[in-house]
Protein backbone atom coordinates (compact mmCIF):
# COMPACT_ATOMS: atom_id res chain seq x y z
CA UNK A 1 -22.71 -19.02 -16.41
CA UNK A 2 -20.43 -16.63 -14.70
CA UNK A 3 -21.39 -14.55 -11.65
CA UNK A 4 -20.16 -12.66 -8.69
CA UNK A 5 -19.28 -14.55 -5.92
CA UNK A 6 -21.73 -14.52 -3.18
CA UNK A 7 -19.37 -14.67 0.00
CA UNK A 8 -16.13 -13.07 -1.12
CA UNK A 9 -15.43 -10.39 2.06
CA UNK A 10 -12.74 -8.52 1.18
CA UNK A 11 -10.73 -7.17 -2.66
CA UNK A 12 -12.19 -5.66 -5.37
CA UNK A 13 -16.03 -6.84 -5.89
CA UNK A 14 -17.52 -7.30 -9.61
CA UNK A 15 -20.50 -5.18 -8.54
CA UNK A 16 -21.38 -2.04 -9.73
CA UNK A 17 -19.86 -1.92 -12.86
CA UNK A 18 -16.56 -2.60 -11.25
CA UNK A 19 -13.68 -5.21 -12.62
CA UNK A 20 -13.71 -7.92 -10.17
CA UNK A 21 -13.39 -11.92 -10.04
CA UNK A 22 -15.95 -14.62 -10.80
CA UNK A 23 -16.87 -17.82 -10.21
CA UNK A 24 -18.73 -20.56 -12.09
CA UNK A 25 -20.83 -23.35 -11.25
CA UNK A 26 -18.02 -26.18 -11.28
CA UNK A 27 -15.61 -24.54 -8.68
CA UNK A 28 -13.61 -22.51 -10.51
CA UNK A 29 -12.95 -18.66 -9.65
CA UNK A 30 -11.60 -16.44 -12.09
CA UNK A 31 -9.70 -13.31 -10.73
CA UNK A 32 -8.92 -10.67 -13.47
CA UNK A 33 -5.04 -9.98 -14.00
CA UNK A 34 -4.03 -6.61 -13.15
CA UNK A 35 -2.48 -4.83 -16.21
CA UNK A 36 0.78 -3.82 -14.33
CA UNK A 37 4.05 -6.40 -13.22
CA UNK A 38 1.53 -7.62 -10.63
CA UNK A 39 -0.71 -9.20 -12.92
CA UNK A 40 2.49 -11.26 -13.93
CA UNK A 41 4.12 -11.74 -11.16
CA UNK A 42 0.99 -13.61 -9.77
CA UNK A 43 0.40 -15.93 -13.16
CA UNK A 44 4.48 -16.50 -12.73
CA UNK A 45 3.91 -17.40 -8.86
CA UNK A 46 1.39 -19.63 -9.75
CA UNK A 47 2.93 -21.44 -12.25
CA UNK A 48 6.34 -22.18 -10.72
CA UNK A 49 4.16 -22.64 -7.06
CA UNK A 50 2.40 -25.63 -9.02
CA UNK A 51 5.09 -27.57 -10.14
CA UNK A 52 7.57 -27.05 -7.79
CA UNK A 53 9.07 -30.09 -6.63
CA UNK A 54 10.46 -28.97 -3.32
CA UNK A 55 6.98 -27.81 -1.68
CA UNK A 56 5.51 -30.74 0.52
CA UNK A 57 2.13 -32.21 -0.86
CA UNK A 58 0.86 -31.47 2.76
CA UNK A 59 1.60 -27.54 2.25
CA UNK A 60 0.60 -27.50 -1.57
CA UNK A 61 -2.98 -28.41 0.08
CA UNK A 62 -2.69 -24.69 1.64
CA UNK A 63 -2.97 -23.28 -1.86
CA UNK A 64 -6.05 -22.68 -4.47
CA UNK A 65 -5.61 -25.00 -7.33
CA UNK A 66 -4.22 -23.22 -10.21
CA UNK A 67 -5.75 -23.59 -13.57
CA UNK A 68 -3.65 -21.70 -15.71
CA UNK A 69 -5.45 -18.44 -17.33
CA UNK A 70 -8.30 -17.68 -19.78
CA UNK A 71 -9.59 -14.38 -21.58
CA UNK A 72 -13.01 -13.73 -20.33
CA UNK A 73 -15.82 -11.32 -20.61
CA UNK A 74 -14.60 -8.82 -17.50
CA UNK A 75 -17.04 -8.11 -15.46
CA UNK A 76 -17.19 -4.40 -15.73
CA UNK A 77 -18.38 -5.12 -19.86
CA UNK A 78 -14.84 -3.40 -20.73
CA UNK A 79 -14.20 -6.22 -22.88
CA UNK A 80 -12.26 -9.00 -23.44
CA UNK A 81 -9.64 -9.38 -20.64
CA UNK A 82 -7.62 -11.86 -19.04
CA UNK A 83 -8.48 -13.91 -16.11
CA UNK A 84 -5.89 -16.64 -13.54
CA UNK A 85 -8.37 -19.67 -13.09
CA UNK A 86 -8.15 -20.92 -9.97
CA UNK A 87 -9.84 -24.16 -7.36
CA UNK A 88 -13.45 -21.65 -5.40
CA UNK A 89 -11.99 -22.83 -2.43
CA UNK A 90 -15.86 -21.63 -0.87
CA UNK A 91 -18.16 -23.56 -4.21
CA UNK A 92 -18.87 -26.10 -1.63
CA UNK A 93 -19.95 -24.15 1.37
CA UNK A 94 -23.90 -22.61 1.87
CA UNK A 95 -23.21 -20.08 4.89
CA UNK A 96 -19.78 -19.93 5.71
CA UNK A 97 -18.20 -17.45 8.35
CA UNK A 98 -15.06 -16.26 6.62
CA UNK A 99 -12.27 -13.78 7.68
CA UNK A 100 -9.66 -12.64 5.20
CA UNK A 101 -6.24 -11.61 7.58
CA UNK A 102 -3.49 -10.00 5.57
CA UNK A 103 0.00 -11.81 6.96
CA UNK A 104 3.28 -9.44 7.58
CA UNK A 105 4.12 -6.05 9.63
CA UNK A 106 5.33 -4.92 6.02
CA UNK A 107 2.95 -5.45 3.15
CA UNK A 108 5.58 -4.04 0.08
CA UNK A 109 8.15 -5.83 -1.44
CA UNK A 110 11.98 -4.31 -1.32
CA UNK A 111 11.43 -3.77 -5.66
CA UNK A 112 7.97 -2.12 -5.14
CA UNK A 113 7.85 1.94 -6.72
CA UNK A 114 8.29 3.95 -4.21
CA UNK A 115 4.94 5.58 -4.63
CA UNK A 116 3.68 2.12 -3.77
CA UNK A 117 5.43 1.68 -0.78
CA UNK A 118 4.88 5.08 0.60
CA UNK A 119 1.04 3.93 0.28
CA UNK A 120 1.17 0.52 1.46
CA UNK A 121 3.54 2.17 4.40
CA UNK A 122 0.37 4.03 5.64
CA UNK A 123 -1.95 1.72 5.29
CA UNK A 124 0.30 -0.60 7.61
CA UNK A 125 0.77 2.22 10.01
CA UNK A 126 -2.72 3.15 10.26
CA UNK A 127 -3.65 -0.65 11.12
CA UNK A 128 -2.64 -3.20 12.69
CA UNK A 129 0.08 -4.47 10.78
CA UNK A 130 2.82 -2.78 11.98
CA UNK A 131 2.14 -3.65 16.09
CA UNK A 132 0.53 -7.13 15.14
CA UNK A 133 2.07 -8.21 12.27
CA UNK A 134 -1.45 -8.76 10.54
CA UNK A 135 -4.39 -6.70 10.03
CA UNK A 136 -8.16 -8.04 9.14
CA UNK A 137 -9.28 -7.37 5.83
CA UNK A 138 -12.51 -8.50 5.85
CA UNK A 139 -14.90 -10.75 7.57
CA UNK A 140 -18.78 -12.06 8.27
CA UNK A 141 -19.79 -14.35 10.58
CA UNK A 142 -22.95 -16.71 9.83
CA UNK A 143 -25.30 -16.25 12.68
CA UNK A 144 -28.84 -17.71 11.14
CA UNK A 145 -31.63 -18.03 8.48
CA UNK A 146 -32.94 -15.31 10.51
CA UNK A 147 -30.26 -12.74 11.37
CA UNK A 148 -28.07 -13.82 8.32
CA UNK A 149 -24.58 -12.62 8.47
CA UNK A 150 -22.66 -10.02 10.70
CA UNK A 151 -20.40 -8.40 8.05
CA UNK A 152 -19.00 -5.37 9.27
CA UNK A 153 -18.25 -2.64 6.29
CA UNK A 154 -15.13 -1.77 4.98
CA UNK A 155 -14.73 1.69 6.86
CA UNK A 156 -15.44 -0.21 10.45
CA UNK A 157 -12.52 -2.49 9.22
CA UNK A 158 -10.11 -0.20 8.59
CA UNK A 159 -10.16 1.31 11.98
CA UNK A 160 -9.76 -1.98 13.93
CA UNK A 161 -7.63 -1.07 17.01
CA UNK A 162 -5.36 -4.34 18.60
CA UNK A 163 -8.52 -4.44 20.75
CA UNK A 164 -11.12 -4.87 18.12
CA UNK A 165 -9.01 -7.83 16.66
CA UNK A 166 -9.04 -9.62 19.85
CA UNK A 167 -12.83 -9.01 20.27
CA UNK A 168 -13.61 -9.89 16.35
CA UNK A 169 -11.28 -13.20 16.83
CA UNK A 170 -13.45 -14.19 19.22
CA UNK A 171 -16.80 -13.65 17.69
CA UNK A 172 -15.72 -15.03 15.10
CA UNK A 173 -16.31 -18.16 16.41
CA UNK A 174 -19.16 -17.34 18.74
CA UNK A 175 -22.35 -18.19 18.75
CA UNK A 176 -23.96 -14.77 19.77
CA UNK A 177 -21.88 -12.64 17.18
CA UNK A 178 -24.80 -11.05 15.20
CA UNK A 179 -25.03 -7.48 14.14
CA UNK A 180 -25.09 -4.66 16.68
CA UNK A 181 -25.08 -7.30 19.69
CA UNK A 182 -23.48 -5.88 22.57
CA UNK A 183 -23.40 -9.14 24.22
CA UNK A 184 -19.57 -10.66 25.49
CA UNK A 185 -18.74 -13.26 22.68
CA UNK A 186 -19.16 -16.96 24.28
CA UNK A 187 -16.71 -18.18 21.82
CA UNK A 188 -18.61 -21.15 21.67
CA UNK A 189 -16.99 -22.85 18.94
CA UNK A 190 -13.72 -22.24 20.04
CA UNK A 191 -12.99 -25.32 20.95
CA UNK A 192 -14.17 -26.79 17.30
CA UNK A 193 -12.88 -24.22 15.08
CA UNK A 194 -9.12 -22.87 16.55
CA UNK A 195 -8.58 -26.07 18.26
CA UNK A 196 -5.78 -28.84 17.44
CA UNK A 197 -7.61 -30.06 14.83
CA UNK A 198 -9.26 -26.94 13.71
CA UNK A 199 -7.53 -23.76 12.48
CA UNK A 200 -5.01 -23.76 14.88
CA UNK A 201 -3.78 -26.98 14.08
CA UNK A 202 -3.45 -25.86 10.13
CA UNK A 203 -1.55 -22.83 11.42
CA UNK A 204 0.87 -24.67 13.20
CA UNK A 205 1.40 -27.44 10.63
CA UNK A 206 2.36 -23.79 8.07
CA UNK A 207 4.56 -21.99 10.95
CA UNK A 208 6.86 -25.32 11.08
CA UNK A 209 7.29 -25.01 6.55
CA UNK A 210 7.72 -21.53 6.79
CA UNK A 211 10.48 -22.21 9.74
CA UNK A 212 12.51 -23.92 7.23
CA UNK A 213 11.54 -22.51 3.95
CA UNK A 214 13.77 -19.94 1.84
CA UNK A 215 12.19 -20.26 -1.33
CA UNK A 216 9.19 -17.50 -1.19
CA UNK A 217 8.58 -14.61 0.46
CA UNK A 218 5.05 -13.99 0.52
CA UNK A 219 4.53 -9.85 0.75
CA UNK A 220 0.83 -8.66 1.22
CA UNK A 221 -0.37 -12.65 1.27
CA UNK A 222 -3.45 -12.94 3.37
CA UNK A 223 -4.87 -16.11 5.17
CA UNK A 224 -8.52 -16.99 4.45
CA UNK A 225 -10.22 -18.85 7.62
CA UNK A 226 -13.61 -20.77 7.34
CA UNK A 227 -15.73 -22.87 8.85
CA UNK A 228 -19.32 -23.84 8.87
CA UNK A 229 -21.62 -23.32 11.81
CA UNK A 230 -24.48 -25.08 10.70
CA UNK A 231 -21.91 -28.35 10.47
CA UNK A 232 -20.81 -27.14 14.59
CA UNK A 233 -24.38 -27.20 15.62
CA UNK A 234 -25.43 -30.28 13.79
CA UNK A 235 -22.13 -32.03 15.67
CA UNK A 236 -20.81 -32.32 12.65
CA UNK A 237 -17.25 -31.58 11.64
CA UNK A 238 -16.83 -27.77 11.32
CA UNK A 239 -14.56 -28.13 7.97
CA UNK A 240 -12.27 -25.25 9.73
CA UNK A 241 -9.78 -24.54 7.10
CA UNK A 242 -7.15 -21.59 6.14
CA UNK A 243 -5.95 -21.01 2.78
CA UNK A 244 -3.25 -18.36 1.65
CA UNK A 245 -4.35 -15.98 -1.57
CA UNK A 246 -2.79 -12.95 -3.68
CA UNK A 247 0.37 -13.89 -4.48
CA UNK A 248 0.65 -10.51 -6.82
CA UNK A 249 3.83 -9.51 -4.35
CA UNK A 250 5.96 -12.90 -3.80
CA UNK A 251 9.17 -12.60 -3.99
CA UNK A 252 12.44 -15.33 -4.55
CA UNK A 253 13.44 -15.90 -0.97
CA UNK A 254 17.03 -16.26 -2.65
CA UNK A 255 17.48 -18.77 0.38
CA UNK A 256 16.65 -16.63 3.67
CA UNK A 257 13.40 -17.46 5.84
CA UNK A 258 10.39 -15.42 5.26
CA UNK A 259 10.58 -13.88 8.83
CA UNK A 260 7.81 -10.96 8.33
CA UNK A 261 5.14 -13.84 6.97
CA UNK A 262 6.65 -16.15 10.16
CA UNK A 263 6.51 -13.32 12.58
CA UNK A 264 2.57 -11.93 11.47
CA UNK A 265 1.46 -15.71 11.32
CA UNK A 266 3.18 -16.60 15.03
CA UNK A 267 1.03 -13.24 16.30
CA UNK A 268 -2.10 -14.64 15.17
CA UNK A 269 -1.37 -17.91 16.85
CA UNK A 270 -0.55 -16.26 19.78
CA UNK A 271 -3.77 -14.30 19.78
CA UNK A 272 -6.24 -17.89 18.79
CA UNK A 273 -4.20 -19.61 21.78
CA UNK A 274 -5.08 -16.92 23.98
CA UNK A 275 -8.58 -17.66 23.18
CA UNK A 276 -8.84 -21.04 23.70
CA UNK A 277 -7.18 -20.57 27.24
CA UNK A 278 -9.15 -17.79 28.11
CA UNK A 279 -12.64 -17.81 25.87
CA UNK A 280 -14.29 -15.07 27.95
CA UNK A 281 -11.55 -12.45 27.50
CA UNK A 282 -11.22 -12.02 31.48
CA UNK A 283 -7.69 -10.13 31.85
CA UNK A 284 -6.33 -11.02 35.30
């Protein structure tokens, strides 16, 4: 039976009689093509993405598994529509914190209408994207049974300043982060979760391909980070992981380097190392 995902934080929702994706119970997750050259372009991404010889297993990993498309019920009961079929990268998590960060100081390709770019333009202006090089999209944070989830709304979102990033990276892995909490984030899973071996480590391992690679360039791509606390307090591994979604606006790299993706993704290093030097956010 197909439903509405339960932790999906940022995109259109299939609530409220809205078209939006959906997920089933053997870890699939079926996002609804859009009806213009985006729809296409994604489904064309996909399929050259998958069976592209020149993209290192160890990258591929970074990527939902693609399992080709299917005409489904949508979601909004408009009918019969047509779905990509892609790996629920989340089927296997209970209460995962989650952050969806949207990569690049310019979010339009060079071919978009110009109608889209002048909109995309002021969305980057009016975030973060243009001084960062990435903007959040959308986030919650598990805290407990109890509290449940600090997931701040879409509105709150949109008006991050470069301040409120630094402050949400950082509660983002705390362990005080719940809603309306005034308290300074402890950033006690720092350590776990943006370490080496955490997010961090994943980051750097994609900043090295995307050195070197000229075969993509990856407009309005976001990064989607996860972990799970309960697995941090139980000593556990955290499962940290990042993968990269929407792929409606890739573009042939027609052999130059991807250098808004690089420069957006070597900001958010920058910010996580800062972090894990300074967890406490004391300037000097």
């Amino acid at each position: 039976m197909l439903k509405a995902p339960a932790h999906q934080v940022a995109g259109h929702q299939a609530r409220d009689g809205k078209l939006g994706p959906l997920i089933d119970d053997s870890g699939r997750f079926y996002k609804p093509l859009q009806s213009d050259e985006r729809g296409s372009n994604e489904v064309a991404f996909y399929t050259s993405f998958s069976c592209n010889k020149r993209i290192p297993d160890h990258i591929q990993r970074f990527f939902p598994i693609f399992h080709g498309t299917q005409i489904l019920e949508a979601s909004n009961q408009s009918g019969m529509h047509p779905h990509l079929v892609l790996q629920d990268v989340l089927s296997t998590r209970c209460n995962p914190s989650i952050m969806d960060i949207k990569i690049g100081s310019r979010t339009w390709p060079p071919q978009a209408p110009e109608n889209y770019i002048e909109k995309s333009l002021k969305k980057d202006r009016e975030s973060t994207s243009l001084s960062l090089g990435f903007r959040i999209s959308g986030l919650q944070v598990y805290g407990s049974k109890e509290s449940g989830y600090w997931k701040p709304d879409k509105k709150t979102i949109k008006g991050f300043s470069e301040e409120d990033v630094r402050l949400v990276l950082r509660k983002f892995v705390s362990s005080n982060a719940s809603a309306g909490s005034d308290l300074n984030p402890d950033c006690a899973f720092a350590p776990i979760v943006y370490g080496s071996t955490g997010i961090l480590g994943k980051l750097l391992e994609l900043k090295t391909w995307f050195e070197d690679q000229t075969i993509y360039h990856f407009y309005s791509c976001s990064l989607l980070l996860m972990y799970d606390k309960e697995l941090v307090l139980e000593g556990q591994s955290s499962s940290a992981d990042v993968k990269l979604i929407d792929f409606a606006h890739v573009e042939d790299a027609r052999g130059v380097i991807d250098h808004n993706f690089l420069g957006g993704l070597c900001s958010l290093i920058k910010f996580m190392k800062e972090i894990l030097v300074n967890p406490y956010g004391i300037h000097s």
